[in-house]
N, C-alpha and C. Protein backbone atom coordinates (compact mmCIF):
# COMPACT_ATOMS: atom_id res chain seq x y z
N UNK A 1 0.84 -1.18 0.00
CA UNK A 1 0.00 0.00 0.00
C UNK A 1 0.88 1.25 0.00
N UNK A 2 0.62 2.61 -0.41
CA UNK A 2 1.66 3.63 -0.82
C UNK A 2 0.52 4.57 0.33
N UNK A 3 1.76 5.57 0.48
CA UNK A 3 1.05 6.36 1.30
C UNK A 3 1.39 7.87 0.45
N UNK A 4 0.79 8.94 0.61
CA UNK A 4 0.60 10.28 0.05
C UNK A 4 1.48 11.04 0.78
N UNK A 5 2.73 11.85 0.07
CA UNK A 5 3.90 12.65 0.57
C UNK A 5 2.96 13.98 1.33
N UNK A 6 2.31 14.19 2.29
CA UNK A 6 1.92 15.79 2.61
C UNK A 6 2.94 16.54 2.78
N UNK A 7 2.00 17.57 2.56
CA UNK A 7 3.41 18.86 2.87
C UNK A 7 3.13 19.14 4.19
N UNK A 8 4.12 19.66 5.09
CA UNK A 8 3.99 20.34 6.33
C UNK A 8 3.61 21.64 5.90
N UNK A 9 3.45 22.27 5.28
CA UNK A 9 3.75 23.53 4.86
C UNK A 9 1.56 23.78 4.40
N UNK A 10 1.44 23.36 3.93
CA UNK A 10 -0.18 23.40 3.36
C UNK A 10 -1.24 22.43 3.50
N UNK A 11 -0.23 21.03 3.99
CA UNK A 11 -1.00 20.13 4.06
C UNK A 11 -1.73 19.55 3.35
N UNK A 12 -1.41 19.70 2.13
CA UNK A 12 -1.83 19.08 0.66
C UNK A 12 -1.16 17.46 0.40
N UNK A 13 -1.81 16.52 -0.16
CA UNK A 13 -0.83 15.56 -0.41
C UNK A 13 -0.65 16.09 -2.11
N UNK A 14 0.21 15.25 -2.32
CA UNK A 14 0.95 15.58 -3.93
C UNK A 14 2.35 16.15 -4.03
N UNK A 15 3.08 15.95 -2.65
CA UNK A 15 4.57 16.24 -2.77
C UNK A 15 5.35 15.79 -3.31
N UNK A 16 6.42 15.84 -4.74
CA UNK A 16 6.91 15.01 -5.60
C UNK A 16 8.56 14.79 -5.22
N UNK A 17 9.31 13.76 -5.02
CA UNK A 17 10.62 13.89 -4.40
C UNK A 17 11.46 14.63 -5.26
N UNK A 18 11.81 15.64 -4.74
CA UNK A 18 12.90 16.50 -5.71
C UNK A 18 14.01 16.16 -5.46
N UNK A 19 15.11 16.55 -6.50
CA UNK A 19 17.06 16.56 -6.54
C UNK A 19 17.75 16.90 -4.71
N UNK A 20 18.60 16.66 -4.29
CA UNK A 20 18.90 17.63 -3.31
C UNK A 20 19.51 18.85 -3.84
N UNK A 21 19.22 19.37 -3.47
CA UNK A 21 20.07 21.18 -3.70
C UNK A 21 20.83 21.39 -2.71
N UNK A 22 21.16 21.39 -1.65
CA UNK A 22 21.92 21.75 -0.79
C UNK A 22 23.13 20.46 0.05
N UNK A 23 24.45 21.46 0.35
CA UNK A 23 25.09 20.56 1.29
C UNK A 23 24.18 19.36 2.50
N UNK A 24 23.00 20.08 2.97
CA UNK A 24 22.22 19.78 4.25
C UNK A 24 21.29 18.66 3.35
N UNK A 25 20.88 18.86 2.41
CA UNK A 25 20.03 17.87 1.64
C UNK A 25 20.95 16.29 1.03
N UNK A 26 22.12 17.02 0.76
CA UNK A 26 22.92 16.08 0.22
C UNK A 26 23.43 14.93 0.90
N UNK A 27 23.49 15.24 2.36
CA UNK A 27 24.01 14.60 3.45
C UNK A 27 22.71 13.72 4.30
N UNK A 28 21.57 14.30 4.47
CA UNK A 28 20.20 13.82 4.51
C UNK A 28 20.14 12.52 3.59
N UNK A 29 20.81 12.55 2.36
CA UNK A 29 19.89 11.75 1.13
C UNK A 29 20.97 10.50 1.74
N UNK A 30 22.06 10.63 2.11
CA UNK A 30 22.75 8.99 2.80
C UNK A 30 22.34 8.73 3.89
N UNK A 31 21.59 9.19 4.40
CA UNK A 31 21.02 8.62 5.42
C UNK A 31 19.47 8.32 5.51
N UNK A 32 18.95 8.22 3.94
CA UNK A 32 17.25 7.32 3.51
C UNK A 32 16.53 8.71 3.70
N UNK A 33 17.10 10.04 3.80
CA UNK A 33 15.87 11.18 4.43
C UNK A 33 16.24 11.91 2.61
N UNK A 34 15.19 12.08 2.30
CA UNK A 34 15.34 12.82 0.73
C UNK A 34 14.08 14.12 0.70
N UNK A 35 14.63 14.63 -0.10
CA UNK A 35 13.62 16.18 -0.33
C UNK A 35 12.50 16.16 -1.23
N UNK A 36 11.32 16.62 -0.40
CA UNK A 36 9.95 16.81 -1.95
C UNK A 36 9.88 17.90 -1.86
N UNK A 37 9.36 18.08 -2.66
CA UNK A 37 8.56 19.67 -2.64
C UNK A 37 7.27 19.49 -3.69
N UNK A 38 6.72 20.31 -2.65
CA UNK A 38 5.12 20.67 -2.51
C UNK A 38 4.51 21.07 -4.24
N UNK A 39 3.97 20.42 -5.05
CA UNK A 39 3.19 20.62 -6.48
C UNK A 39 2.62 21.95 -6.08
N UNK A 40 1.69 22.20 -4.94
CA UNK A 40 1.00 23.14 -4.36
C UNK A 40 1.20 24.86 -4.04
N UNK A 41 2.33 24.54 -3.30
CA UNK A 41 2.89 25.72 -2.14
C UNK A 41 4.33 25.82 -2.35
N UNK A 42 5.12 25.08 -3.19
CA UNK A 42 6.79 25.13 -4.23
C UNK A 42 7.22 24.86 -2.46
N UNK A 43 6.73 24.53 -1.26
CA UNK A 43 7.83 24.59 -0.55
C UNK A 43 8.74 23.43 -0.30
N UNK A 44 9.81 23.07 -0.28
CA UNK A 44 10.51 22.47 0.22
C UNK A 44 10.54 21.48 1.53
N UNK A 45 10.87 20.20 1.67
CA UNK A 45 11.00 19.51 2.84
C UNK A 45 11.50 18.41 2.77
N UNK A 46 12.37 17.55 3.87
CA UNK A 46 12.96 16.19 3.98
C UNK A 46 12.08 15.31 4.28
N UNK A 47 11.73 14.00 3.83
CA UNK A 47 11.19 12.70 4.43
C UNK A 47 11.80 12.09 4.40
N UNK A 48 11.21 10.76 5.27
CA UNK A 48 11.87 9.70 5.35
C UNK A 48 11.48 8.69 4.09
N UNK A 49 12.74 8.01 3.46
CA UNK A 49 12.25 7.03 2.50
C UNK A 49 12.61 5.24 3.01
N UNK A 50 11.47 4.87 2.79
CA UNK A 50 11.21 3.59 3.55
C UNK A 50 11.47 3.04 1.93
N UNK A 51 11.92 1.78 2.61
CA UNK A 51 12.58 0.67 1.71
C UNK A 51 13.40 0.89 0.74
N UNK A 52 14.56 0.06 0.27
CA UNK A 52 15.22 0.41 -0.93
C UNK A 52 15.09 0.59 -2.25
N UNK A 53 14.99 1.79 -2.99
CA UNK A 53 15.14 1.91 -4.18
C UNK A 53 15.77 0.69 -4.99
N UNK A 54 15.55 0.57 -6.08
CA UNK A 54 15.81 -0.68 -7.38
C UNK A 54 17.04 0.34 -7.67
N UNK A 55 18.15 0.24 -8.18
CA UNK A 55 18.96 1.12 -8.71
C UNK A 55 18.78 0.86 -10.25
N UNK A 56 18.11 0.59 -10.55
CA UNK A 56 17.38 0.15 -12.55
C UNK A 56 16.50 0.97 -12.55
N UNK A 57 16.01 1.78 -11.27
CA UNK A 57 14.91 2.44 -11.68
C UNK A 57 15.39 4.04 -11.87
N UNK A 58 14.58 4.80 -12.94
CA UNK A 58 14.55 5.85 -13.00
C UNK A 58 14.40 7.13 -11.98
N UNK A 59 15.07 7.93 -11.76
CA UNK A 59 14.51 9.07 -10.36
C UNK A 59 13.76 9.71 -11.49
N UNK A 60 12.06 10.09 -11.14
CA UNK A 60 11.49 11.31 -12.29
C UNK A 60 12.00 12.30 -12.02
N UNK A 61 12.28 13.50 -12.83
CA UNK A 61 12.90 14.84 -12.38
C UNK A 61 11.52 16.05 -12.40
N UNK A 62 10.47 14.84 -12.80
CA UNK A 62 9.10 15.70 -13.17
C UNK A 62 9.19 16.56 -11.33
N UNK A 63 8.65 18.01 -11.59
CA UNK A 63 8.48 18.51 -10.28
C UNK A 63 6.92 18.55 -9.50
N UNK A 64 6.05 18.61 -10.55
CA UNK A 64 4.58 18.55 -10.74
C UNK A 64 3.93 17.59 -11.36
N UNK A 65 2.75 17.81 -10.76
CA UNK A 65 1.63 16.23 -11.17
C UNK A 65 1.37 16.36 -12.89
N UNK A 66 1.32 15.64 -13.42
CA UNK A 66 0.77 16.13 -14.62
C UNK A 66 -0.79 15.79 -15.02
N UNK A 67 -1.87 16.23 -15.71
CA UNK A 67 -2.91 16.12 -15.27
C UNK A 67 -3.43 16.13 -16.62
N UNK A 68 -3.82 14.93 -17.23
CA UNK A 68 -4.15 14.50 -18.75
C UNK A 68 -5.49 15.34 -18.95
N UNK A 69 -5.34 16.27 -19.88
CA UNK A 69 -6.16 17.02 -20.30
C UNK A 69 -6.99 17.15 -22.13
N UNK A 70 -8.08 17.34 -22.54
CA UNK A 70 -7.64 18.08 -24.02
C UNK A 70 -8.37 19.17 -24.01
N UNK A 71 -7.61 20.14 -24.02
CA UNK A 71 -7.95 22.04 -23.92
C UNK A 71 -7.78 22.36 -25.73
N UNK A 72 -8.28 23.41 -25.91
CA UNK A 72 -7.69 24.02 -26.78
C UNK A 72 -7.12 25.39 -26.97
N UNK A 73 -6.17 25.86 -27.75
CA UNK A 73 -4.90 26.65 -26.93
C UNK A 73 -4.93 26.98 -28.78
N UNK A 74 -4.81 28.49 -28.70
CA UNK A 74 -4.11 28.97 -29.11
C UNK A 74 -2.89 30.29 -29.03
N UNK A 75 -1.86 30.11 -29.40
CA UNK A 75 -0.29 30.87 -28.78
C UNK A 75 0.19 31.60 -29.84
N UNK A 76 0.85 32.73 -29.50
CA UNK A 76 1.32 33.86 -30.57
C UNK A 76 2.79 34.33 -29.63
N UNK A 77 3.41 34.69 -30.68
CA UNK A 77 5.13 35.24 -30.19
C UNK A 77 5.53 35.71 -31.53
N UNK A 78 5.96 36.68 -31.23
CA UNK A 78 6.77 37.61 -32.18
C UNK A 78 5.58 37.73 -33.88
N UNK A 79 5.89 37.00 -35.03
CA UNK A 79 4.96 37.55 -35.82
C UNK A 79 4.21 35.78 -36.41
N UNK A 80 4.80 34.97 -35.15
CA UNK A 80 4.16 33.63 -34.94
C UNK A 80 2.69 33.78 -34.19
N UNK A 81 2.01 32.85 -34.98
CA UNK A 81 0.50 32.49 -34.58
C UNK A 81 0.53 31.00 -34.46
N UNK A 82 -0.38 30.64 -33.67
CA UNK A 82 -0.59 28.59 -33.96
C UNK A 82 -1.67 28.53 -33.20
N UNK A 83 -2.25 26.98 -33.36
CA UNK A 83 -3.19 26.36 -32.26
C UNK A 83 -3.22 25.10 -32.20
N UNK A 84 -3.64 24.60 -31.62
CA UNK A 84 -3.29 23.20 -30.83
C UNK A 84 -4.28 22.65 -29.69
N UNK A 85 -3.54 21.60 -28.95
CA UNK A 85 -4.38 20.76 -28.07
C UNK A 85 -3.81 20.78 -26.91
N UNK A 86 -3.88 21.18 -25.97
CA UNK A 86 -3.12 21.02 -24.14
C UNK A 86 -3.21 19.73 -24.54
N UNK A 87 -2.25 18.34 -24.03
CA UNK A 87 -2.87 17.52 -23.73
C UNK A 87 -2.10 16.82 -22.56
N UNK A 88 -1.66 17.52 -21.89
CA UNK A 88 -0.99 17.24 -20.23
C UNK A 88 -1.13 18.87 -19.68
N UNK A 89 -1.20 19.06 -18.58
CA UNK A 89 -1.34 20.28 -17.83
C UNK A 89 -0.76 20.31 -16.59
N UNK A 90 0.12 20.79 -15.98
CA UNK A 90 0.81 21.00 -14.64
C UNK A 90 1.14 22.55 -14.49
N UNK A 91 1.58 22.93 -12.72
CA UNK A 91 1.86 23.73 -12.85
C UNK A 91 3.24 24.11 -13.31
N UNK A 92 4.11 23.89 -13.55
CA UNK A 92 4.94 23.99 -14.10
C UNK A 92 5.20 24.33 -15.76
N UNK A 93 4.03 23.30 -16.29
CA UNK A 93 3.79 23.60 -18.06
C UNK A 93 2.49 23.15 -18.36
N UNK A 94 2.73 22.93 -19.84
CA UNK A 94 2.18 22.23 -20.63
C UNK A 94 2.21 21.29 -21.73
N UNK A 95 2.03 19.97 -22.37
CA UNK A 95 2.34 19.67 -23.40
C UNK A 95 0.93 19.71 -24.88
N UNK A 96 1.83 20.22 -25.58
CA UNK A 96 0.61 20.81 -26.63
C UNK A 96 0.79 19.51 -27.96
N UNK A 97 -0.15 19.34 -28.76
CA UNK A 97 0.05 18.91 -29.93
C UNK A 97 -0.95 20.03 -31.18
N UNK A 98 0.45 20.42 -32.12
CA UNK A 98 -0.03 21.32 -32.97
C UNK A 98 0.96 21.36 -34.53
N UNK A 99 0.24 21.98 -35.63
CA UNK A 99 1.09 21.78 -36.71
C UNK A 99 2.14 22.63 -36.72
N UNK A 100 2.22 23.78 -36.12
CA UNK A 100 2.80 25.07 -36.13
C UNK A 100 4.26 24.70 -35.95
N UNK A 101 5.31 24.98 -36.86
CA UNK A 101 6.76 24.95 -36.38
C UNK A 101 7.13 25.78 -35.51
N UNK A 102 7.77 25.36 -34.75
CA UNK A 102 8.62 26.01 -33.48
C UNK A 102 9.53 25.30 -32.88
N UNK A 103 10.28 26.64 -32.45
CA UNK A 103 11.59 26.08 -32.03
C UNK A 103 11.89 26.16 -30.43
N UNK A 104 12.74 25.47 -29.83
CA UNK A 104 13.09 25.31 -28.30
C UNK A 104 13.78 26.76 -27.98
N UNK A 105 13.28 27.12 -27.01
CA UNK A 105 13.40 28.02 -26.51
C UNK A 105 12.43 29.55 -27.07
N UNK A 106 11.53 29.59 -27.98
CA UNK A 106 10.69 30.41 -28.59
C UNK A 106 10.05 30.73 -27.18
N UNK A 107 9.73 31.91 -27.22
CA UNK A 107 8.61 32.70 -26.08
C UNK A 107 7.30 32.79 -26.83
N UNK A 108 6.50 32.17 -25.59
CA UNK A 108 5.15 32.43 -26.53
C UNK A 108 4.03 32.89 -25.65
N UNK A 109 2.94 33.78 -26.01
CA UNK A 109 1.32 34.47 -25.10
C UNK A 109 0.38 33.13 -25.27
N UNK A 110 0.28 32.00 -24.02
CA UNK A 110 -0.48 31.04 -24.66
C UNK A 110 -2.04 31.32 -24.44
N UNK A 111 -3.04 31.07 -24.59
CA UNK A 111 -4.16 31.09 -24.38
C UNK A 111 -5.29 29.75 -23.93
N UNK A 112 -5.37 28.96 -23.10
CA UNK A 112 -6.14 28.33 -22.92
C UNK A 112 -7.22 28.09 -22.72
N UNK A 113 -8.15 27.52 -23.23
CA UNK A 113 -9.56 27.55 -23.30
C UNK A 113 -10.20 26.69 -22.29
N UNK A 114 -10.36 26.67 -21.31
CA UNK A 114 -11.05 25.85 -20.26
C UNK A 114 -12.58 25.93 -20.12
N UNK A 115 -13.25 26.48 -20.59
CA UNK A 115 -14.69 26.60 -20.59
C UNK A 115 -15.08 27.18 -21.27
N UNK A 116 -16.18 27.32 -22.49
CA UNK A 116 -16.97 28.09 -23.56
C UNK A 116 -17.24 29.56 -22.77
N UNK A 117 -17.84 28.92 -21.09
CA UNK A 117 -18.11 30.56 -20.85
C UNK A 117 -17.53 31.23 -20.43
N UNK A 118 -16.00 30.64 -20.15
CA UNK A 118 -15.07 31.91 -19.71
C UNK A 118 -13.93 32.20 -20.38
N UNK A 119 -13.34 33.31 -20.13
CA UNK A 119 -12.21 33.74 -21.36
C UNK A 119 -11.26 32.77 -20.51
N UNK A 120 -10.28 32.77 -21.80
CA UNK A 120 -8.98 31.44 -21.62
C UNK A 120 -8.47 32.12 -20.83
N UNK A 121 -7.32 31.14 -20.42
CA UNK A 121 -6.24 31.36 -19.81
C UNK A 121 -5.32 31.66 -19.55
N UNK A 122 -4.48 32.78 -19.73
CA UNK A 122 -3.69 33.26 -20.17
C UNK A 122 -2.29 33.21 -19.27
N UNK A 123 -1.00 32.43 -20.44
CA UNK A 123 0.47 32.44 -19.39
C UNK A 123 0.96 32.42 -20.40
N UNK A 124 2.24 33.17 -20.38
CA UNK A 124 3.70 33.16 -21.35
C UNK A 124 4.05 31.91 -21.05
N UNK A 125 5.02 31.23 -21.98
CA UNK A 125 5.53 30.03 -21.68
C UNK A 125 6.56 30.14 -22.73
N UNK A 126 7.76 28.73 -22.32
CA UNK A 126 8.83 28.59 -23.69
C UNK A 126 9.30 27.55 -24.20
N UNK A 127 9.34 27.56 -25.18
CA UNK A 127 8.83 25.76 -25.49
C UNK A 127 10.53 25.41 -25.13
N UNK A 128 10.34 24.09 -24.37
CA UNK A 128 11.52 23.36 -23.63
C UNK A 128 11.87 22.06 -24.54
N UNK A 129 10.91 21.31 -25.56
CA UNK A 129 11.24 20.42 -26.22
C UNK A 129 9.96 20.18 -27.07
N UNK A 130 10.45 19.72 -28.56
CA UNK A 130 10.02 19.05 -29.15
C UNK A 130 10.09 17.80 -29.49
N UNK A 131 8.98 16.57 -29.52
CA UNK A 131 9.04 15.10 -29.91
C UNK A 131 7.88 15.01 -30.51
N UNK A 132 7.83 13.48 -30.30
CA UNK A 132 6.58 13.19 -31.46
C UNK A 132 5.30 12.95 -30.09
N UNK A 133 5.83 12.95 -29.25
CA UNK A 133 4.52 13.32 -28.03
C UNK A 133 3.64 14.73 -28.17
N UNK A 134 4.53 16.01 -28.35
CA UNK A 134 4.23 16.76 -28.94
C UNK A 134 5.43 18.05 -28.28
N UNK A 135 4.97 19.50 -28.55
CA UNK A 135 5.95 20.19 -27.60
C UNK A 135 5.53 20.61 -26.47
N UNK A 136 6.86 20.90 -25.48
CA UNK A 136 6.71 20.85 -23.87
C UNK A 136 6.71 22.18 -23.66
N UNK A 137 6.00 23.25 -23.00
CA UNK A 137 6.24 24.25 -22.96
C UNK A 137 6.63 24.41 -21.33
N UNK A 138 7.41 25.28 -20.71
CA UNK A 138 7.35 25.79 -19.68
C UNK A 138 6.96 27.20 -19.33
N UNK A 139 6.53 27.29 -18.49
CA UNK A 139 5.09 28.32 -17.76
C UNK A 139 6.71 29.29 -17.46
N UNK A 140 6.85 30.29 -17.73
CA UNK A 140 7.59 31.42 -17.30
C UNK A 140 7.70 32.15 -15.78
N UNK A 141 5.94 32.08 -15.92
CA UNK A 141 6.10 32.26 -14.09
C UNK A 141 5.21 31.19 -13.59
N UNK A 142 5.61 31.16 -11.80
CA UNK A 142 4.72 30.23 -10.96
C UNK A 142 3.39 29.92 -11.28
N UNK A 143 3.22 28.84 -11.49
CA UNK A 143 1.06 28.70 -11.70
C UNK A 143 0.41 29.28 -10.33
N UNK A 144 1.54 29.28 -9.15
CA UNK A 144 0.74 29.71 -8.13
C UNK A 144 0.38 31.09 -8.35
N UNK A 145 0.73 31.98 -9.46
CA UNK A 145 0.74 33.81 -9.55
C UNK A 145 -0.35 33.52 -10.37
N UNK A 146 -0.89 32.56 -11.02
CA UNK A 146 -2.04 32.69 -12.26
C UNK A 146 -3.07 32.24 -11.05
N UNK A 147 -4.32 32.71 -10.99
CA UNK A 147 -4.87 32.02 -9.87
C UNK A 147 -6.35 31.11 -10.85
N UNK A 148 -6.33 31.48 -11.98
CA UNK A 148 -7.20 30.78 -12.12
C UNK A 148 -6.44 29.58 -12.54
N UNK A 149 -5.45 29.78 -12.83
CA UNK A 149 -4.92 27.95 -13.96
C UNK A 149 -4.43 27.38 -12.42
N UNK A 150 -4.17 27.65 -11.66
CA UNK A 150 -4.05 27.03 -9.82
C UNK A 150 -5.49 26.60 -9.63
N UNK A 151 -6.25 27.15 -9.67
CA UNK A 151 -7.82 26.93 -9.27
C UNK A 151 -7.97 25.51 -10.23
N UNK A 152 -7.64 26.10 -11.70
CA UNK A 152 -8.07 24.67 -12.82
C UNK A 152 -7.21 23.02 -11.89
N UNK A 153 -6.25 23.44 -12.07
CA UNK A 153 -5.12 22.68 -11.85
C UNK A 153 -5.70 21.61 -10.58
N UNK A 154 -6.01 22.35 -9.89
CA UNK A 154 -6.09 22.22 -8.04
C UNK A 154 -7.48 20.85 -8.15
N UNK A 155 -8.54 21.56 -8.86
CA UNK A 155 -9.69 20.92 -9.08
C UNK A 155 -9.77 19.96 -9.92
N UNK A 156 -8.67 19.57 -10.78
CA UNK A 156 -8.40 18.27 -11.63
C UNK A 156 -7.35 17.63 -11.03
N UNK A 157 -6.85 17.90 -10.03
CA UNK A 157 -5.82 17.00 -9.78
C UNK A 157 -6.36 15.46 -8.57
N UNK A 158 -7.56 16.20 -8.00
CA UNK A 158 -8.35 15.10 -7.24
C UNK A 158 -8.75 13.97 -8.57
N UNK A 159 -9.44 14.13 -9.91
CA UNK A 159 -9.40 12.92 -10.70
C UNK A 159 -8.04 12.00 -11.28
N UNK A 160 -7.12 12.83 -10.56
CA UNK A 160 -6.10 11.86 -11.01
C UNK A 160 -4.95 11.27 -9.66
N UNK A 161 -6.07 11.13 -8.85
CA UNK A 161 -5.38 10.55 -7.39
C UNK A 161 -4.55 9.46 -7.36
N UNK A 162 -5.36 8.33 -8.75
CA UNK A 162 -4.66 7.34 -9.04
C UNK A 162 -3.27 7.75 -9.31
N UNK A 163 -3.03 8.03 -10.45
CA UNK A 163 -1.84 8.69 -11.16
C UNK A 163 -0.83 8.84 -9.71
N UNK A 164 -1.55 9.55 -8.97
CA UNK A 164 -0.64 10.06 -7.61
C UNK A 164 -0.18 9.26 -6.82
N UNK A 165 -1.44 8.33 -6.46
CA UNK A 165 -0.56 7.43 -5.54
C UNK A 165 0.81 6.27 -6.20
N UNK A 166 0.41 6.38 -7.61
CA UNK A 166 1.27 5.10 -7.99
C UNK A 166 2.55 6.09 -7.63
N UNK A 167 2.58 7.68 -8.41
CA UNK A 167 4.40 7.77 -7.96
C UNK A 167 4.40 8.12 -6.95
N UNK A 168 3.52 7.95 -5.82
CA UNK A 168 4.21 7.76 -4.39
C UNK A 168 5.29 6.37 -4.13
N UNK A 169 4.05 5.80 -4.51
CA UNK A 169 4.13 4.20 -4.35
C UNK A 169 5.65 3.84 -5.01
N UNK A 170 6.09 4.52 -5.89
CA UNK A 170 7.25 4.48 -6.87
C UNK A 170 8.52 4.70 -5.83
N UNK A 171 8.70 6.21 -4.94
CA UNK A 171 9.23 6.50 -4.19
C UNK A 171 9.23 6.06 -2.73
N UNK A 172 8.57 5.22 -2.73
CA UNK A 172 8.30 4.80 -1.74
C UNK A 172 8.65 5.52 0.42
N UNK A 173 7.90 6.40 0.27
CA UNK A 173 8.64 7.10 1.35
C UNK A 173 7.23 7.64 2.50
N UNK A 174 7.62 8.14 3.33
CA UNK A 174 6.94 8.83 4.58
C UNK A 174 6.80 9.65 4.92
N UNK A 175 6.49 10.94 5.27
CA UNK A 175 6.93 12.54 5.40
C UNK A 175 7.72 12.04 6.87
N UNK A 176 8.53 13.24 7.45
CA UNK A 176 9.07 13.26 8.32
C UNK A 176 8.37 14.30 9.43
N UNK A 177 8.74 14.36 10.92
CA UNK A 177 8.00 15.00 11.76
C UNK A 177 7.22 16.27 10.84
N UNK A 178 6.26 16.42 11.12
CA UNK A 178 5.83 18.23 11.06
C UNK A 178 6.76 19.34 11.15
N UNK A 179 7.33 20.26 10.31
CA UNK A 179 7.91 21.29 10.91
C UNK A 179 9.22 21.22 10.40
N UNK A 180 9.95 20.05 9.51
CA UNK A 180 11.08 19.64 9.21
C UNK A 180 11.35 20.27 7.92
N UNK A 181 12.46 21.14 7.80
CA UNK A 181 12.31 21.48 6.62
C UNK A 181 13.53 21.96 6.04
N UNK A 182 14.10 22.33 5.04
CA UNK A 182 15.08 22.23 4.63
C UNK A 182 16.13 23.72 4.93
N UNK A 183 15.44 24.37 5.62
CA UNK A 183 15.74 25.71 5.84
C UNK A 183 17.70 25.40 6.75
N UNK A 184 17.67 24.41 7.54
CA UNK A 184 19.40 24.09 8.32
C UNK A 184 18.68 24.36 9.68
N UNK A 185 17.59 24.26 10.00
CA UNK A 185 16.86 24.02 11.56
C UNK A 185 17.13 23.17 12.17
């Protein structure tokens, strides 16, 4: 059975295990205690990770849930126009499928359409990769500063609990006391 990373910080489950960044994190991670941070609230914290990792297995570097969507989006930059399909959504990005050429690293005004009766959604983003999945854009600023694509986000991420618990279940880990956090406390 997998249990749900909460944050101390908001008390949300959906904490995804992040890289260590710090001397204090680095030294934590040999001793089974590793860092998530919060999909939610970006904050930072150590848990405990119960049982051993497979060393065949992949660490995700994903930082956010991703949340299978199909929106429709259309994006403009410089004297570029296109449109397309969201068809993953996090706060962090988006992945689009569209005919429009573009290149990695292009800045683009995206527009998302989440409901007939309300105007889209609006975030700069820059496309981080192209494949045949489609291209990856990254959100320029925090989804937590957009409050409606946080609101979207927040309210689709309960249908994909499944999704959640498996990469708990992946990382297999525990939060640590309340209050623990990566600050050198």
């Amino acid at each position: 059975m997998s249990r749900q990373v909460i944050c101390p910080h908001c008390r949300k489950g959906g904490a995804f295990r992040s890289r260590p960044q710090s001397p204090h994190e680095y030294i934590a991670s040999w001793i089974w205690i590793v860092p998530f941070q919060c999909q939610f609230c970006s904050h930072r914290f150590l848990a405990c990770r119960l049982g051993k990792e497979s060393s065949d297995r992949l660490i995700d570097r994903r930082e956010h849930l991703r949340i299978p969507v199909r929106l429709c989006l259309s994006f403009s930059g410089g004297k570029m126009r296109g449109e397309g399909t969201v068809m993953d959504l996090s706060l962090g990005g988006c992945i689009i499928k569209s005919e429009t050429n573009v290149h990695v690293d292009d800045i683009f005004y995206l527009e998302i359409a989440v409901a007939e009766d309300e105007p889209p959604i609006e975030v700069a983003a820059m496309v981080r990769s192209i494949s045949a999945r489609g291209i990856a854009f990254k959100f320029l600023r925090k989804a937590q500063e957009n409050k409606r694509l946080l609101s979207f986000i927040q309210s689709h991420a309960g249908s994909t609990s499944s999704v959640l618990s498996h990469a708990v279940e992946l990382t297999g880990t525990v939060p640590l006391a309340q209050g623990r956090g990566t600050s050198g406390k």
